[in-house]
N, C-alpha and C. Protein backbone atom coordinates (compact mmCIF):
# COMPACT_ATOMS: atom_id res chain seq x y z
N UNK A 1 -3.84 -2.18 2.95
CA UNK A 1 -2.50 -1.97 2.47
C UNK A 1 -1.71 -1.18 3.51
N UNK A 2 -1.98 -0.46 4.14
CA UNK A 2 -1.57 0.66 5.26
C UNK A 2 -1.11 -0.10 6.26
N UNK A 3 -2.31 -1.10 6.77
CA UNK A 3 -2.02 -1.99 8.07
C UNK A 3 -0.51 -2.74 7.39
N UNK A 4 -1.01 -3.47 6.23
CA UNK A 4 -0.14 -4.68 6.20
C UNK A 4 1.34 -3.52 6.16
N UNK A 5 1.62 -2.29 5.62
CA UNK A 5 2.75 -2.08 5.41
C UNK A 5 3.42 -1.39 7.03
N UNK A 6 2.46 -0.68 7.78
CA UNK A 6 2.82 -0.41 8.80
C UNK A 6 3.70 -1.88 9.66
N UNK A 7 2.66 -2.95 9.59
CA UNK A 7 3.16 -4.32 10.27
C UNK A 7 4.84 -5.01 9.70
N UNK A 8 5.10 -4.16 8.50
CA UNK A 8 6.23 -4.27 7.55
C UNK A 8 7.36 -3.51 8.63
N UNK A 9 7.45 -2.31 8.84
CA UNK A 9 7.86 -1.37 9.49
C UNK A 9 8.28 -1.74 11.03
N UNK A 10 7.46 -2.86 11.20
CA UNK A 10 7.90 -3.29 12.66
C UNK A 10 8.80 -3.85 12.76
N UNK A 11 9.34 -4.68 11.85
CA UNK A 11 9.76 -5.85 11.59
C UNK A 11 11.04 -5.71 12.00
N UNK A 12 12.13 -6.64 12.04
CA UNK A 12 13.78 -6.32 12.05
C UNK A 12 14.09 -6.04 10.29
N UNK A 13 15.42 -5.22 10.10
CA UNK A 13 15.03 -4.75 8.61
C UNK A 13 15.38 -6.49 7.65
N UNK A 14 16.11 -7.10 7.85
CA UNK A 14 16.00 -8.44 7.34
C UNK A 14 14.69 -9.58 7.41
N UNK A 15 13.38 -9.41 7.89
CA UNK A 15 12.30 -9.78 8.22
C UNK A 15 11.74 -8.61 7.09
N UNK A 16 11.53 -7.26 7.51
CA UNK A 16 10.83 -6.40 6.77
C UNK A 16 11.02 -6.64 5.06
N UNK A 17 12.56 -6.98 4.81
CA UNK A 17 12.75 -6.40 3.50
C UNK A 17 12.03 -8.18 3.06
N UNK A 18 12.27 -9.30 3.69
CA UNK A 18 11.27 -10.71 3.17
C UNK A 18 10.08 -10.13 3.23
N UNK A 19 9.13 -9.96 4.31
CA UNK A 19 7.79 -9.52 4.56
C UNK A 19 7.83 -8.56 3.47
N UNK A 20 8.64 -7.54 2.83
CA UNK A 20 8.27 -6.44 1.65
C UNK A 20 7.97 -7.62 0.02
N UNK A 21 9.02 -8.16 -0.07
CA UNK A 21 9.15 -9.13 -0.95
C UNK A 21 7.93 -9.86 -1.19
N UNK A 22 7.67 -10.69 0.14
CA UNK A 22 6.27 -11.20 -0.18
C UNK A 22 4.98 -10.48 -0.35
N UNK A 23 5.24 -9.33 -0.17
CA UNK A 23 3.91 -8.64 -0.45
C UNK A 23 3.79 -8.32 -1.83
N UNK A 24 5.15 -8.27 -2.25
CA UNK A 24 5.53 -7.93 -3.42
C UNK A 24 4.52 -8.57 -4.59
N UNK A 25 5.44 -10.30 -4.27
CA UNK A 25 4.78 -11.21 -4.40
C UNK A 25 3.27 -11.21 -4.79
N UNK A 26 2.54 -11.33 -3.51
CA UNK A 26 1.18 -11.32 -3.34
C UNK A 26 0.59 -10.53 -4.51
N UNK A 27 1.18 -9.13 -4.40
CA UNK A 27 0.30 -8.18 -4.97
C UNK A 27 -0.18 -8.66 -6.63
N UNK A 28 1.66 -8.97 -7.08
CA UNK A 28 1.46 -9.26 -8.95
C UNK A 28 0.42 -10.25 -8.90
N UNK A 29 0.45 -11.52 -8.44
CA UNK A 29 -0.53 -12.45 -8.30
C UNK A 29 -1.54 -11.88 -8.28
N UNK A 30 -2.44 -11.32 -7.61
CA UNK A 30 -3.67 -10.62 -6.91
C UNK A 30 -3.81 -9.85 -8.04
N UNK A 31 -2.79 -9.08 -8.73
CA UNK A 31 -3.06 -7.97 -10.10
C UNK A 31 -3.36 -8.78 -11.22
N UNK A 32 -2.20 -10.06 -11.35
CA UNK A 32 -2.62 -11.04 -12.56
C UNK A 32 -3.99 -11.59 -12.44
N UNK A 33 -4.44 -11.91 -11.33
CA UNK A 33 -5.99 -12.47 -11.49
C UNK A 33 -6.76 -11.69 -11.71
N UNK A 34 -6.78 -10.35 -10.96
CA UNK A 34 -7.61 -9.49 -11.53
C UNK A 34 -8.03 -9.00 -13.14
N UNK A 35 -6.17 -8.99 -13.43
CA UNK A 35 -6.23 -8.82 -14.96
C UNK A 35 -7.11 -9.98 -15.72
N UNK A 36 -6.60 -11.12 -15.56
CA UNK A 36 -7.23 -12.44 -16.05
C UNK A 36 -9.04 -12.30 -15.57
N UNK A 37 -9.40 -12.01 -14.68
CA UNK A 37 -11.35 -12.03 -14.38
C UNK A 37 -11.42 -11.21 -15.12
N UNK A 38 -10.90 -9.89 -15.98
CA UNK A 38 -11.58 -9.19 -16.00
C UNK A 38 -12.51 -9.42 -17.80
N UNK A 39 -11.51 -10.59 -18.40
CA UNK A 39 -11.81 -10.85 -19.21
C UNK A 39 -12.17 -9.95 -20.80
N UNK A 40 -10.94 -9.55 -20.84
CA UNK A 40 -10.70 -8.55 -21.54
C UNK A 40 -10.79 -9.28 -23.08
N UNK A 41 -11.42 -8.63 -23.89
CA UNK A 41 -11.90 -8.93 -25.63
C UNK A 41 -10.48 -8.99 -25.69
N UNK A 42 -10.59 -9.56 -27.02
CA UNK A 42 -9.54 -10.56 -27.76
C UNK A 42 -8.58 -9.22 -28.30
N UNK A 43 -8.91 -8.12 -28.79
CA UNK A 43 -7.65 -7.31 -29.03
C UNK A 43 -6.90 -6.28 -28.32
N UNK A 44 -7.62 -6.57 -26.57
CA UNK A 44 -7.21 -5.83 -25.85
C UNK A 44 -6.00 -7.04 -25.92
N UNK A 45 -6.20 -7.98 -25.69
CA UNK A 45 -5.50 -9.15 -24.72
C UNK A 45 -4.31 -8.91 -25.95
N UNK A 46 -4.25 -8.55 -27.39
CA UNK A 46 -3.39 -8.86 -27.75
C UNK A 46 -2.18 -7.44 -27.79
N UNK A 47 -2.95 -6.40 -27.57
CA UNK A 47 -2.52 -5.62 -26.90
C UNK A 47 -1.70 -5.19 -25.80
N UNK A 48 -2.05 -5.62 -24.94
CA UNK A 48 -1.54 -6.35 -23.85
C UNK A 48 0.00 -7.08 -24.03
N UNK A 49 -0.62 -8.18 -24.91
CA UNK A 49 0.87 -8.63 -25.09
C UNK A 49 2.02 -8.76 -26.00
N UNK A 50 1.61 -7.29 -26.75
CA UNK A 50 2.54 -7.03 -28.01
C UNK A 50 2.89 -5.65 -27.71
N UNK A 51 2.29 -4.83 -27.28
CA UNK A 51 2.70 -3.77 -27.20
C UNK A 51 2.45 -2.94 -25.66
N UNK A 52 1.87 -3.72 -24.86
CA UNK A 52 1.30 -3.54 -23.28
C UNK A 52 -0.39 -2.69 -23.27
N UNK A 53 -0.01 -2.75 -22.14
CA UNK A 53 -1.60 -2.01 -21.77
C UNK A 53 -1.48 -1.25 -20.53
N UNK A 54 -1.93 -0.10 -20.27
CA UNK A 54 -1.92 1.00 -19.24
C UNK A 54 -3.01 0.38 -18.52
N UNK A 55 -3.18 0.19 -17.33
CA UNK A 55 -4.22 0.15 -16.42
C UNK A 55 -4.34 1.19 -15.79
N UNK A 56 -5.48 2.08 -15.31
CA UNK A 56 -5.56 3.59 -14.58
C UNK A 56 -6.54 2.59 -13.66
N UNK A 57 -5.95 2.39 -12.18
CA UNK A 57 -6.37 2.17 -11.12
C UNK A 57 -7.04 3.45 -10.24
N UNK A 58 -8.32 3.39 -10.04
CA UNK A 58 -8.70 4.97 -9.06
C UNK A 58 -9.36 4.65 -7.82
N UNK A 59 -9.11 4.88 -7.21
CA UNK A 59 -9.78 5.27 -5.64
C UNK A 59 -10.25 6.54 -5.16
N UNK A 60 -10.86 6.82 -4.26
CA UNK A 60 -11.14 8.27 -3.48
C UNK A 60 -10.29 8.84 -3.98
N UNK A 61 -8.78 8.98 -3.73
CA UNK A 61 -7.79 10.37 -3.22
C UNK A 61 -7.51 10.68 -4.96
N UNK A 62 -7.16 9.35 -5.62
CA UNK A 62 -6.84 9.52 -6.90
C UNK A 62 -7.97 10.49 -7.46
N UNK A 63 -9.34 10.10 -7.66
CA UNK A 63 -10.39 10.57 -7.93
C UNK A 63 -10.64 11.84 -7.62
N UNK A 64 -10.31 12.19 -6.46
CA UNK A 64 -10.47 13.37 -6.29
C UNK A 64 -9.61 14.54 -6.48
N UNK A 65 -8.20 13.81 -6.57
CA UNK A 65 -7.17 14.40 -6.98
C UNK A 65 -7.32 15.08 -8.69
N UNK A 66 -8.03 13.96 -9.15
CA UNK A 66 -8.80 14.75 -10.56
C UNK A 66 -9.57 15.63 -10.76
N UNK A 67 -10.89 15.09 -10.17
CA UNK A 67 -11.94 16.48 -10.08
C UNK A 67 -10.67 18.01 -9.69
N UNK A 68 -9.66 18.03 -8.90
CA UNK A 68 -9.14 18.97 -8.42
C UNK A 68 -8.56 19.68 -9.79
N UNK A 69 -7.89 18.49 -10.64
CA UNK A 69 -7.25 18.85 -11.54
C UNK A 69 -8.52 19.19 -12.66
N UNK A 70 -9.35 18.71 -12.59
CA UNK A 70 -10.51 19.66 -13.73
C UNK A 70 -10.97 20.61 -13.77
N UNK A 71 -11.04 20.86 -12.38
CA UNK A 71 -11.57 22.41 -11.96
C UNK A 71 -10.21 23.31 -12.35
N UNK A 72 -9.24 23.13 -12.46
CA UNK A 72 -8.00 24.26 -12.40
C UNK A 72 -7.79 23.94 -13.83
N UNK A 73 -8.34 22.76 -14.67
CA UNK A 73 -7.91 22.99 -16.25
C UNK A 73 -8.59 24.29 -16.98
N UNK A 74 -7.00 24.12 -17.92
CA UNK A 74 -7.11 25.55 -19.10
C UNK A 74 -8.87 25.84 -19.34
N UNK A 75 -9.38 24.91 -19.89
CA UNK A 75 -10.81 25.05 -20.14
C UNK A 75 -11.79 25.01 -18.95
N UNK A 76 -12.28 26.68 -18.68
CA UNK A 76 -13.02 26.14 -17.97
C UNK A 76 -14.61 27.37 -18.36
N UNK A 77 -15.88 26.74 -18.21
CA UNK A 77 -15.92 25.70 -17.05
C UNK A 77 -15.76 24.40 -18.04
N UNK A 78 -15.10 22.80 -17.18
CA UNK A 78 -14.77 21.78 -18.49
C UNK A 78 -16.11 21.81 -18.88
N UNK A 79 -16.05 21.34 -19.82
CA UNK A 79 -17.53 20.94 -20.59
C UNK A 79 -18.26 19.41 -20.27
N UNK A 80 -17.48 18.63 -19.78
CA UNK A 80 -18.59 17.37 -19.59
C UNK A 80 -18.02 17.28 -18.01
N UNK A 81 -18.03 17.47 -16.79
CA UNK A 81 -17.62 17.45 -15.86
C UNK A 81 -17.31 15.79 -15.23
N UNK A 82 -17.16 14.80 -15.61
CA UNK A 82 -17.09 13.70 -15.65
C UNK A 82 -15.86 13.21 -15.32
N UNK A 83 -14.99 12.52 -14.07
CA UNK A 83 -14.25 12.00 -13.72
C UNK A 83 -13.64 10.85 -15.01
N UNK A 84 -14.63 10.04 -15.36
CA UNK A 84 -14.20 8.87 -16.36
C UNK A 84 -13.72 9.11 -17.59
N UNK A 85 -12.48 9.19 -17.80
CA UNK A 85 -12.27 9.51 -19.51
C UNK A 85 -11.30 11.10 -19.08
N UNK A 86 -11.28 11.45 -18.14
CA UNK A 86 -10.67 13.10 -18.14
C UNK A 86 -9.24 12.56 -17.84
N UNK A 87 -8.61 13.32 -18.41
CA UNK A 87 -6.65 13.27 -18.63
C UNK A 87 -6.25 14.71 -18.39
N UNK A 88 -5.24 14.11 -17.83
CA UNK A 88 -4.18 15.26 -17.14
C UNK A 88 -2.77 15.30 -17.91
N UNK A 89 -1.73 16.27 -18.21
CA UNK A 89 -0.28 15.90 -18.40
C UNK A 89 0.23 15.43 -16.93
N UNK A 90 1.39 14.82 -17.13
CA UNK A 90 2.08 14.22 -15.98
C UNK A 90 2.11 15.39 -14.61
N UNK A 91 2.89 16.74 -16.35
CA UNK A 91 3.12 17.91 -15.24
C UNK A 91 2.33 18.33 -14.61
N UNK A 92 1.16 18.38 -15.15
CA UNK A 92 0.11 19.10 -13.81
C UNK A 92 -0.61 17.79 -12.99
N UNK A 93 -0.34 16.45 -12.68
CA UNK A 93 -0.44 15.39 -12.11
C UNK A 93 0.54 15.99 -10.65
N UNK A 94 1.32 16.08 -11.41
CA UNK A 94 2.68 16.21 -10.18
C UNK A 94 3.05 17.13 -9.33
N UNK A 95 1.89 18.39 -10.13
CA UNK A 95 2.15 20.20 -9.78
C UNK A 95 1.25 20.07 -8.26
N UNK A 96 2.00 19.68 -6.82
CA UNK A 96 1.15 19.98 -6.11
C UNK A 96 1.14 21.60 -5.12
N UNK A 97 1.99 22.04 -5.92
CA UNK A 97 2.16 23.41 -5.12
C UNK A 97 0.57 24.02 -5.39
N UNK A 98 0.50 25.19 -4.93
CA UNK A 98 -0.65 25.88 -4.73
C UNK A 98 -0.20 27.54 -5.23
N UNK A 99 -0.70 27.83 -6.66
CA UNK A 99 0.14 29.18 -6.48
C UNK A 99 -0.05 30.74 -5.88
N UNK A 100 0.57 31.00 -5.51
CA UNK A 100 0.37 32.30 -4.62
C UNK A 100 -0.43 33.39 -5.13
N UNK A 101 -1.50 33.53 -4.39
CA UNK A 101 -2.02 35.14 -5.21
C UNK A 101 -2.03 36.52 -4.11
N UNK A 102 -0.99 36.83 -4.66
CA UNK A 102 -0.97 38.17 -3.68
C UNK A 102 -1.26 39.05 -4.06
């Protein structure tokens, strides 16, 4: 994703903003199939399409961006230390300051 968007960046901005578009493109496709393999039971799917469905996509930084946020939650130490299933509010998602202890 980095390469392809850096190669975006090269572009003239009328090339870039097509080349953005089609990636655009690409991606929903690439998300719809994924959604579709993943073969989701019958009341997710209807879920999905009556009232939506949240997907929580994670990688490294995300992932770790959690563990960060578990260690600094109200409760500590947490009690099941487990990445899968742990929730954050938005606000402390977003809180990346560091606060001062003087």
């Amino acid at each position: 994703m980095t390469r392809l968007l850096d190669d975006i960046s090269t572009d003239t901005k009328t090339d870039a903003e097509t080349a953005r578009s089609d990636l655009r493109t690409t991606m929903v496709a690439q998300f719809r199939t994924a959604l579709h393999d993943l073969a989701l039971p019958h009341d997710l799917r209807h879920q999905a399409k009556h009232r939506g469905l949240t997907l929580y996509l994670s990688g490294g930084g995300f992932r770790g961006w959690g563990y960060l946020l578990m260690s600094s939650h109200r409760i500590r130490p947490y009690p099941i230390p487990i990445i899968n299933g742990f929730c954050a509010p938005v606000k402390d998602f977003k809180d990346t300051e560091i606060p001062r202890r003087d």
